[in-house]
PDB file of N, CA and C in Angstrom:
ATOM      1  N   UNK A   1     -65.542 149.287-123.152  1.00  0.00           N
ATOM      2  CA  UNK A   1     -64.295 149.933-122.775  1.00  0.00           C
ATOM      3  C   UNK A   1     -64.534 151.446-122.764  1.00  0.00           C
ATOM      4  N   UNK A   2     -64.056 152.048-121.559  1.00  0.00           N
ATOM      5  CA  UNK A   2     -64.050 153.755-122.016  1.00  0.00           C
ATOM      6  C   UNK A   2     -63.360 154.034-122.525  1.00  0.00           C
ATOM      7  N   UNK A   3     -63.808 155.455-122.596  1.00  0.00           N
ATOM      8  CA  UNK A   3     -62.895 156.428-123.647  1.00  0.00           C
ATOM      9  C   UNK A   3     -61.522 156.193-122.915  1.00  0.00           C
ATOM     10  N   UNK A   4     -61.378 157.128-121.656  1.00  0.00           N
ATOM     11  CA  UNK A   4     -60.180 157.252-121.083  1.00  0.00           C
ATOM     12  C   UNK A   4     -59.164 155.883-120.998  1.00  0.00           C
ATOM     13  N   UNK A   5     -59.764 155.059-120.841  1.00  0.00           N
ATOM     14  CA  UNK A   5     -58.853 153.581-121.253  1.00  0.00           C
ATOM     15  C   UNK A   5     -58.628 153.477-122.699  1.00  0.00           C
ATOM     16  N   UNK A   6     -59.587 153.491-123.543  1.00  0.00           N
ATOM     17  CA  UNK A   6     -59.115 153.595-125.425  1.00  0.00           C
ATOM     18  C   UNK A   6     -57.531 154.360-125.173  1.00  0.00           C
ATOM     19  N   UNK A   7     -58.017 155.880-124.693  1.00  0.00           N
ATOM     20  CA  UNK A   7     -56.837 156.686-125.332  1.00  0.00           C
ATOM     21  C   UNK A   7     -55.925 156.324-124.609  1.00  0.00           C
ATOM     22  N   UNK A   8     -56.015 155.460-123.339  1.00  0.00           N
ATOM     23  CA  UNK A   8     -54.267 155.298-122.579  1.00  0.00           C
ATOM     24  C   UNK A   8     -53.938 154.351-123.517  1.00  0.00           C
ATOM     25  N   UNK A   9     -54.533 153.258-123.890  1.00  0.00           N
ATOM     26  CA  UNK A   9     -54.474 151.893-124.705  1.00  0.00           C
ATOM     27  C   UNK A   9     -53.472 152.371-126.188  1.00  0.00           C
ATOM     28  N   UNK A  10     -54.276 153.828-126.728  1.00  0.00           N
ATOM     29  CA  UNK A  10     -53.578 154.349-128.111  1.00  0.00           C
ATOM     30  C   UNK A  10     -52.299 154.805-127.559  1.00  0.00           C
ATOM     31  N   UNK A  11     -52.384 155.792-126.548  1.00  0.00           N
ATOM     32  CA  UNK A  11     -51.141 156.154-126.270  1.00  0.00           C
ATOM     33  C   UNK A  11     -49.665 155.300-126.138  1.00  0.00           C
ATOM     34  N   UNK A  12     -49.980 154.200-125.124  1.00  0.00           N
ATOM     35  CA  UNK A  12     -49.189 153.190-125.275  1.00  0.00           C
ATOM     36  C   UNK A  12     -48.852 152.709-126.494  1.00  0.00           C
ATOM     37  N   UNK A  13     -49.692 152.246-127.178  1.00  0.00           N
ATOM     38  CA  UNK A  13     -49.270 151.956-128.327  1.00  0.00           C
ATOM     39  C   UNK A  13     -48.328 152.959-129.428  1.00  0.00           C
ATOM     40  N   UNK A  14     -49.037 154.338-129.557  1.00  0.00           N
ATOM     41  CA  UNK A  14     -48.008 154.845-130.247  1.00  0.00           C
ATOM     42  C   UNK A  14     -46.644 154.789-129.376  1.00  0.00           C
ATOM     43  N   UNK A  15     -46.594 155.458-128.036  1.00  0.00           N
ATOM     44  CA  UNK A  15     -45.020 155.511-127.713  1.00  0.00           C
ATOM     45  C   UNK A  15     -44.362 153.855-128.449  1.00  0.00           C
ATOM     46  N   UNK A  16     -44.793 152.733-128.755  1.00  0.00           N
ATOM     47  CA  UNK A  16     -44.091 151.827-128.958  1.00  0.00           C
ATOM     48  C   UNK A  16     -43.786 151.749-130.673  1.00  0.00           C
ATOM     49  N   UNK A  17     -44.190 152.582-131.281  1.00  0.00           N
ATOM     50  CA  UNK A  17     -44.115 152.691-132.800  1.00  0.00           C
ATOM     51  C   UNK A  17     -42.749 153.186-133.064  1.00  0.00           C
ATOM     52  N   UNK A  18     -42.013 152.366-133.885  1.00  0.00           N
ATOM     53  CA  UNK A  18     -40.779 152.958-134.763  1.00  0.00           C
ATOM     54  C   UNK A  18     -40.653 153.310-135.856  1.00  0.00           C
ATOM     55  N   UNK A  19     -41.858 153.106-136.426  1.00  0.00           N
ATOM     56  CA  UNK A  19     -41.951 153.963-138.077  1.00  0.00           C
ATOM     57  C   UNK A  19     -41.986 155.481-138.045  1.00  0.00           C
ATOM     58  N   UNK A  20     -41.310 156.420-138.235  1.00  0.00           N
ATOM     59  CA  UNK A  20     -41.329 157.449-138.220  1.00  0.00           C
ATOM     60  C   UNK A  20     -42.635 157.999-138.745  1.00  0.00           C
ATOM     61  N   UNK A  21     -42.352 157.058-140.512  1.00  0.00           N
ATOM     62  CA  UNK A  21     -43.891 157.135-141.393  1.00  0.00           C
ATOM     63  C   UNK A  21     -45.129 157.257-140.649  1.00  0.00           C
ATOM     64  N   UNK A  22     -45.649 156.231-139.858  1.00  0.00           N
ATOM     65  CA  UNK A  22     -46.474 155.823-139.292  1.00  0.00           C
ATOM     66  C   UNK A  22     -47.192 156.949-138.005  1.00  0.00           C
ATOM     67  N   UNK A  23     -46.241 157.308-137.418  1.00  0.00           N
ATOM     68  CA  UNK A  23     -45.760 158.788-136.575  1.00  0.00           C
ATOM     69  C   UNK A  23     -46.678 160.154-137.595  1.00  0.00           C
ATOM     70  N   UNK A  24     -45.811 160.250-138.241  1.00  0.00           N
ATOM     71  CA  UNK A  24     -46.524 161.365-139.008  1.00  0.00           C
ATOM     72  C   UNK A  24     -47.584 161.316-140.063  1.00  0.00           C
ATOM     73  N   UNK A  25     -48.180 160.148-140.084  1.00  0.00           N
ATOM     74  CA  UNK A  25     -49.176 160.067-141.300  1.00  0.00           C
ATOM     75  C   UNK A  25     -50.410 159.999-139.422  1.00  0.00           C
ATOM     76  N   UNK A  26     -49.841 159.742-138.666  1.00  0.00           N
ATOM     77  CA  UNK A  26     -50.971 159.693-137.291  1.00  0.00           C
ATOM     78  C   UNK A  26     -51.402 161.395-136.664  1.00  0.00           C
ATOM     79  N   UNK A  27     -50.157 162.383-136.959  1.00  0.00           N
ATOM     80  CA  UNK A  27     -50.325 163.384-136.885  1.00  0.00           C
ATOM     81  C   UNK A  27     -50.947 164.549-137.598  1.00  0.00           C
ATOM     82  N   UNK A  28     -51.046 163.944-139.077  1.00  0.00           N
ATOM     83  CA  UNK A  28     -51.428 164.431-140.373  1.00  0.00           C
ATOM     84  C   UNK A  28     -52.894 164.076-139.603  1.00  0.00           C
ATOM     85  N   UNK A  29     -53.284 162.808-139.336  1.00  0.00           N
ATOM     86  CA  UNK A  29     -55.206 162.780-139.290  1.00  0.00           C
ATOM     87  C   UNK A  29     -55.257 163.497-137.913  1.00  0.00           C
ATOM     88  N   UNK A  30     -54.671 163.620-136.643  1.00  0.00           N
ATOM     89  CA  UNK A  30     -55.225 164.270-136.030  1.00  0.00           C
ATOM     90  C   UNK A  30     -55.103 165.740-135.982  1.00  0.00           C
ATOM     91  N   UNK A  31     -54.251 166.001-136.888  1.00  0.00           N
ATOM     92  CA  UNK A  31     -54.206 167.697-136.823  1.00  0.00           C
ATOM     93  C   UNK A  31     -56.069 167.516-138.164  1.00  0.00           C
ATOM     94  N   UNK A  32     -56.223 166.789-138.963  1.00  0.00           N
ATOM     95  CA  UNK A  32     -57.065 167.209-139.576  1.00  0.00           C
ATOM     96  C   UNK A  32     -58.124 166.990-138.929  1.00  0.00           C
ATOM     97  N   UNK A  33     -58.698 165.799-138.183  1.00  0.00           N
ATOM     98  CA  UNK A  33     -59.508 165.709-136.941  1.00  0.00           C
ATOM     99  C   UNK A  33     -59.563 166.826-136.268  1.00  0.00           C
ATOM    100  N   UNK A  34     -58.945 167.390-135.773  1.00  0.00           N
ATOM    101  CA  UNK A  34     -58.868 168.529-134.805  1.00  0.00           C
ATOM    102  C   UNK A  34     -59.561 170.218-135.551  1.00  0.00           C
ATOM    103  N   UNK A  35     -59.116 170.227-137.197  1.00  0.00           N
ATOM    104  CA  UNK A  35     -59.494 171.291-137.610  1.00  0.00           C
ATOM    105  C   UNK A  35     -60.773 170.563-137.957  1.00  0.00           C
ATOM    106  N   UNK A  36     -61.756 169.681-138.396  1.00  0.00           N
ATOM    107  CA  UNK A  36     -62.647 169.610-138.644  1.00  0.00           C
ATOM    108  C   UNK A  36     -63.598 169.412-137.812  1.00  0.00           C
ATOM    109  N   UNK A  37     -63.235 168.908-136.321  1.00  0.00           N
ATOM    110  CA  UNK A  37     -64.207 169.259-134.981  1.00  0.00           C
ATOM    111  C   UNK A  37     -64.586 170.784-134.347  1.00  0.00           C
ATOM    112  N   UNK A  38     -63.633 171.077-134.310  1.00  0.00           N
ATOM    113  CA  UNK A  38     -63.157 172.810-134.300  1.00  0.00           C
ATOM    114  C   UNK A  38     -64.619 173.149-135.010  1.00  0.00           C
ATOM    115  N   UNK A  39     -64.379 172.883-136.521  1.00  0.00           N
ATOM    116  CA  UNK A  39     -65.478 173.838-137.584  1.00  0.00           C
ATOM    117  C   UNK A  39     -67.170 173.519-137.121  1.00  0.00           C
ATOM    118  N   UNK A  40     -67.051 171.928-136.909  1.00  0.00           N
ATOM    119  CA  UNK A  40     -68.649 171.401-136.081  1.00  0.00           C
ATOM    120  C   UNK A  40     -68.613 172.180-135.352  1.00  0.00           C
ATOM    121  N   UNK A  41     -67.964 172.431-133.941  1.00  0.00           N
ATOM    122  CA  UNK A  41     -68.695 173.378-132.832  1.00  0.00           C
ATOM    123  C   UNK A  41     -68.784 174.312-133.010  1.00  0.00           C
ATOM    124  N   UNK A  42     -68.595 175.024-134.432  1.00  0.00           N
ATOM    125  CA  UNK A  42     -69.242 176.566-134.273  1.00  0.00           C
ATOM    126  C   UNK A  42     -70.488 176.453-134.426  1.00  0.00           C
ATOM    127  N   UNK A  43     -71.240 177.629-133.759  1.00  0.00           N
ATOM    128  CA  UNK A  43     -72.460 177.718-133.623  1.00  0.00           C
ATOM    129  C   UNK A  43     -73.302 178.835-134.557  1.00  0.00           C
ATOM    130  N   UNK A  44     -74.010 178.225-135.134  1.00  0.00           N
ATOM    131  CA  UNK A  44     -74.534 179.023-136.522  1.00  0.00           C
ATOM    132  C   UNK A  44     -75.565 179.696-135.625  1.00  0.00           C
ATOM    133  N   UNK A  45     -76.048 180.714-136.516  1.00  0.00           N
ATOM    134  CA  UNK A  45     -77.162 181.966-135.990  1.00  0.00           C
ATOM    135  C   UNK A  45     -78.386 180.878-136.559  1.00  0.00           C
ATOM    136  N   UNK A  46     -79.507 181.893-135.761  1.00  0.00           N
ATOM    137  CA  UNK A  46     -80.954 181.635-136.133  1.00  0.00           C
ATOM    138  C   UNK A  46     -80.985 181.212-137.200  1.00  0.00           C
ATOM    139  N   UNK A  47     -80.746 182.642-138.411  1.00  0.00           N
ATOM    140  CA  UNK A  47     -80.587 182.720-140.282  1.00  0.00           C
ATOM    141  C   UNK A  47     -80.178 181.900-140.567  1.00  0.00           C
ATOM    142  N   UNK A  48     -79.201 181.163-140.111  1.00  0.00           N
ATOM    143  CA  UNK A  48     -78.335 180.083-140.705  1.00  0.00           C
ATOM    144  C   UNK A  48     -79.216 178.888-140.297  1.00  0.00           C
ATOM    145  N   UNK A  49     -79.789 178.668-139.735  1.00  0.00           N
ATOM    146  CA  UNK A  49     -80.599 177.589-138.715  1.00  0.00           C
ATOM    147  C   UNK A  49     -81.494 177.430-139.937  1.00  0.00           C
ATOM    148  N   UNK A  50     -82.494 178.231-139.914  1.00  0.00           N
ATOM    149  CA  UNK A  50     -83.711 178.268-140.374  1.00  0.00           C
ATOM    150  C   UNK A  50     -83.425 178.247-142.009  1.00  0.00           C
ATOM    151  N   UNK A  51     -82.402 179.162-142.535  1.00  0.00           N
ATOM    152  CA  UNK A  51     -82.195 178.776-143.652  1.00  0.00           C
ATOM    153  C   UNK A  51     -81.925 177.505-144.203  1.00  0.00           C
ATOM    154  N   UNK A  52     -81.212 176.533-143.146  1.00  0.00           N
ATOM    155  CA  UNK A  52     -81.055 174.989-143.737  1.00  0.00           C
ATOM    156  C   UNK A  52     -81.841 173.972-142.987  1.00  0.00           C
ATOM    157  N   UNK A  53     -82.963 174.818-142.425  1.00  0.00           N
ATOM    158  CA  UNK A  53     -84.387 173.900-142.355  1.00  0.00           C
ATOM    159  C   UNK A  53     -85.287 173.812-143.244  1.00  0.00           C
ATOM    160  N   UNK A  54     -84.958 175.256-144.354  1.00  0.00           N
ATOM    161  CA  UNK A  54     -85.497 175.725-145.414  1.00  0.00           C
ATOM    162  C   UNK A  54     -85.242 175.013-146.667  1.00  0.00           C
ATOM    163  N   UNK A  55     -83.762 174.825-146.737  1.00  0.00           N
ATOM    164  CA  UNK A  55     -83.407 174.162-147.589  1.00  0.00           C
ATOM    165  C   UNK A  55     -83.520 172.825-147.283  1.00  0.00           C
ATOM    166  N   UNK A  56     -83.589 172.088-146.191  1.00  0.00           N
ATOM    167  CA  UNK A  56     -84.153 170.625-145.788  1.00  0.00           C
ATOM    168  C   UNK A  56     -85.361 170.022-146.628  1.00  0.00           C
ATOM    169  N   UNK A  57     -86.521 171.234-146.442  1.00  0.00           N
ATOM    170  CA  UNK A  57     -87.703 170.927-146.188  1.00  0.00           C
ATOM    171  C   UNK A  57     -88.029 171.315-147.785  1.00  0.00           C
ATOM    172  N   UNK A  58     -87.050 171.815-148.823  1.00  0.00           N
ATOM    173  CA  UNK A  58     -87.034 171.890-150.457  1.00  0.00           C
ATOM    174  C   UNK A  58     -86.381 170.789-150.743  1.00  0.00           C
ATOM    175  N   UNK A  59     -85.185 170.159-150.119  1.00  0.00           N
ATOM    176  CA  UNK A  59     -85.081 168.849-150.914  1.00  0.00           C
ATOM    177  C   UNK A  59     -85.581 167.765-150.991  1.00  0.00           C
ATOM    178  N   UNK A  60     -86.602 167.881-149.761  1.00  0.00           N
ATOM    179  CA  UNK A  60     -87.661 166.852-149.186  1.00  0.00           C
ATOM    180  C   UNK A  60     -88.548 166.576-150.189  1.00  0.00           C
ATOM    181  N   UNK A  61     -89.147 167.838-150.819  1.00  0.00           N
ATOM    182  CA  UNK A  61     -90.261 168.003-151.528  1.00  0.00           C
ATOM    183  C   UNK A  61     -89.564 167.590-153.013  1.00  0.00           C
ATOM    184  N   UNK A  62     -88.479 167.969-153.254  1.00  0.00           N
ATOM    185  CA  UNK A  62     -88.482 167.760-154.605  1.00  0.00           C
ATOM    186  C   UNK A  62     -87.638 166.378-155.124  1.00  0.00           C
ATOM    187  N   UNK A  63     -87.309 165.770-153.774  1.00  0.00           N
ATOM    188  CA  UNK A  63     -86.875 164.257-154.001  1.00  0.00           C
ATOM    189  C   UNK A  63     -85.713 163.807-154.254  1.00  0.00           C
ATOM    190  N   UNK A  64     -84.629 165.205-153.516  1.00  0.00           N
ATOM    191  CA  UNK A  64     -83.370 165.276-153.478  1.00  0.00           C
ATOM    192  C   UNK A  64     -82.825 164.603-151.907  1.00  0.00           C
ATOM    193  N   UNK A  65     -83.279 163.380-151.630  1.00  0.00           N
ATOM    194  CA  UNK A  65     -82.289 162.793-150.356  1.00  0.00           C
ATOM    195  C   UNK A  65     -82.327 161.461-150.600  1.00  0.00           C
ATOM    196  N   UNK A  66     -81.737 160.687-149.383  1.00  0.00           N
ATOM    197  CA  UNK A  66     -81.495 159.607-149.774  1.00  0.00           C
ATOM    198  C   UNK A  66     -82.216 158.836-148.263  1.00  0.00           C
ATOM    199  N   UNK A  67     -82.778 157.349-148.621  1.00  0.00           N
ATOM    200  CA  UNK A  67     -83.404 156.963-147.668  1.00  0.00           C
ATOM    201  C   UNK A  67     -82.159 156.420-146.443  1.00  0.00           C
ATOM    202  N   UNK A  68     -82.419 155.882-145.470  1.00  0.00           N
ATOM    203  CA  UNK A  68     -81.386 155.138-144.789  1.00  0.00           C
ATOM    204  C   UNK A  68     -80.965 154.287-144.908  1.00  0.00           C
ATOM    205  N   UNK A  69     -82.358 153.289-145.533  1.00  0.00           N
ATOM    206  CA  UNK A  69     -81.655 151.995-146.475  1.00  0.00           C
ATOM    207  C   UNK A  69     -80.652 152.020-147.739  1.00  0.00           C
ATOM    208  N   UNK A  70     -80.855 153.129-148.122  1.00  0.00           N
ATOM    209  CA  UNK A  70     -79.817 153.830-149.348  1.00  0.00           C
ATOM    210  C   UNK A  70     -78.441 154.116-148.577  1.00  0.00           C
ATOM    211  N   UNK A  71     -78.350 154.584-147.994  1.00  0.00           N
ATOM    212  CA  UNK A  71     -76.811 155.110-147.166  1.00  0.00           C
ATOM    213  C   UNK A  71     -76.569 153.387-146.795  1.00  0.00           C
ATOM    214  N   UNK A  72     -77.045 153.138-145.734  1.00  0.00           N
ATOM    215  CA  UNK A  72     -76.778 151.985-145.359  1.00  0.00           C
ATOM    216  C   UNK A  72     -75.916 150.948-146.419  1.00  0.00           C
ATOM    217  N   UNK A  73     -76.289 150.605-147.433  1.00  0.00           N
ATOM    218  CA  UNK A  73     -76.356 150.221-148.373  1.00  0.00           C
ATOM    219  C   UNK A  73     -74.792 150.051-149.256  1.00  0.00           C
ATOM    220  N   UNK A  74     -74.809 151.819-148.938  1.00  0.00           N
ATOM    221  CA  UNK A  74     -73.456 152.266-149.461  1.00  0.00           C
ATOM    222  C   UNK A  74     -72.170 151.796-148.660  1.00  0.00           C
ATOM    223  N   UNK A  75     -72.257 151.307-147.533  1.00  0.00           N
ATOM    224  CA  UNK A  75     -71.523 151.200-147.018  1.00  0.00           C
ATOM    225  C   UNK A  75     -71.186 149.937-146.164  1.00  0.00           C
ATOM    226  N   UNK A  76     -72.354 149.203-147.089  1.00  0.00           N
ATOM    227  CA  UNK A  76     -72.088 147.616-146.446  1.00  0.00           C
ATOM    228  C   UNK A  76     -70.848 146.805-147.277  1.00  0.00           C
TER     229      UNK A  76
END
């Protein structure tokens, strides 16, 4: 299914909602959706780049991450 069909599919659906509740607890996540996509597309400098390739490549070494089977894991 595409996107543009998902969101006509949601749309419809909300116009048919009578919970007011339901209404505004939907507006609450997309206003927070919206400020937390916002913050992803800013675009960090070089310094900032390289500094958390820096810090990547120290937690690597000192055995601060987690494998994929570990995440995975968490969330089965």
């Amino acid at each position: 299914m595409s996107l543009e069909t998902r969101k006509i599919e949601f749309v419809q659906e909300f116009l048919n909602l009578q919970s007011e509740d339901i209404v505004s607890r939907l507006e609450k996540i997309l206003r927070k959706e919206k400020k937390t996509s916002e913050k992803i597309l800013e675009p960090m400098t070089i310094a900032e780049f390289n500094e958390r390739i820096d810090k990547s490549e120290s937690d690597f070494k000192n055995n601060r991450f987690k494998s994929s089977s570990e995440l995975l894991a968490k969330y089965e």
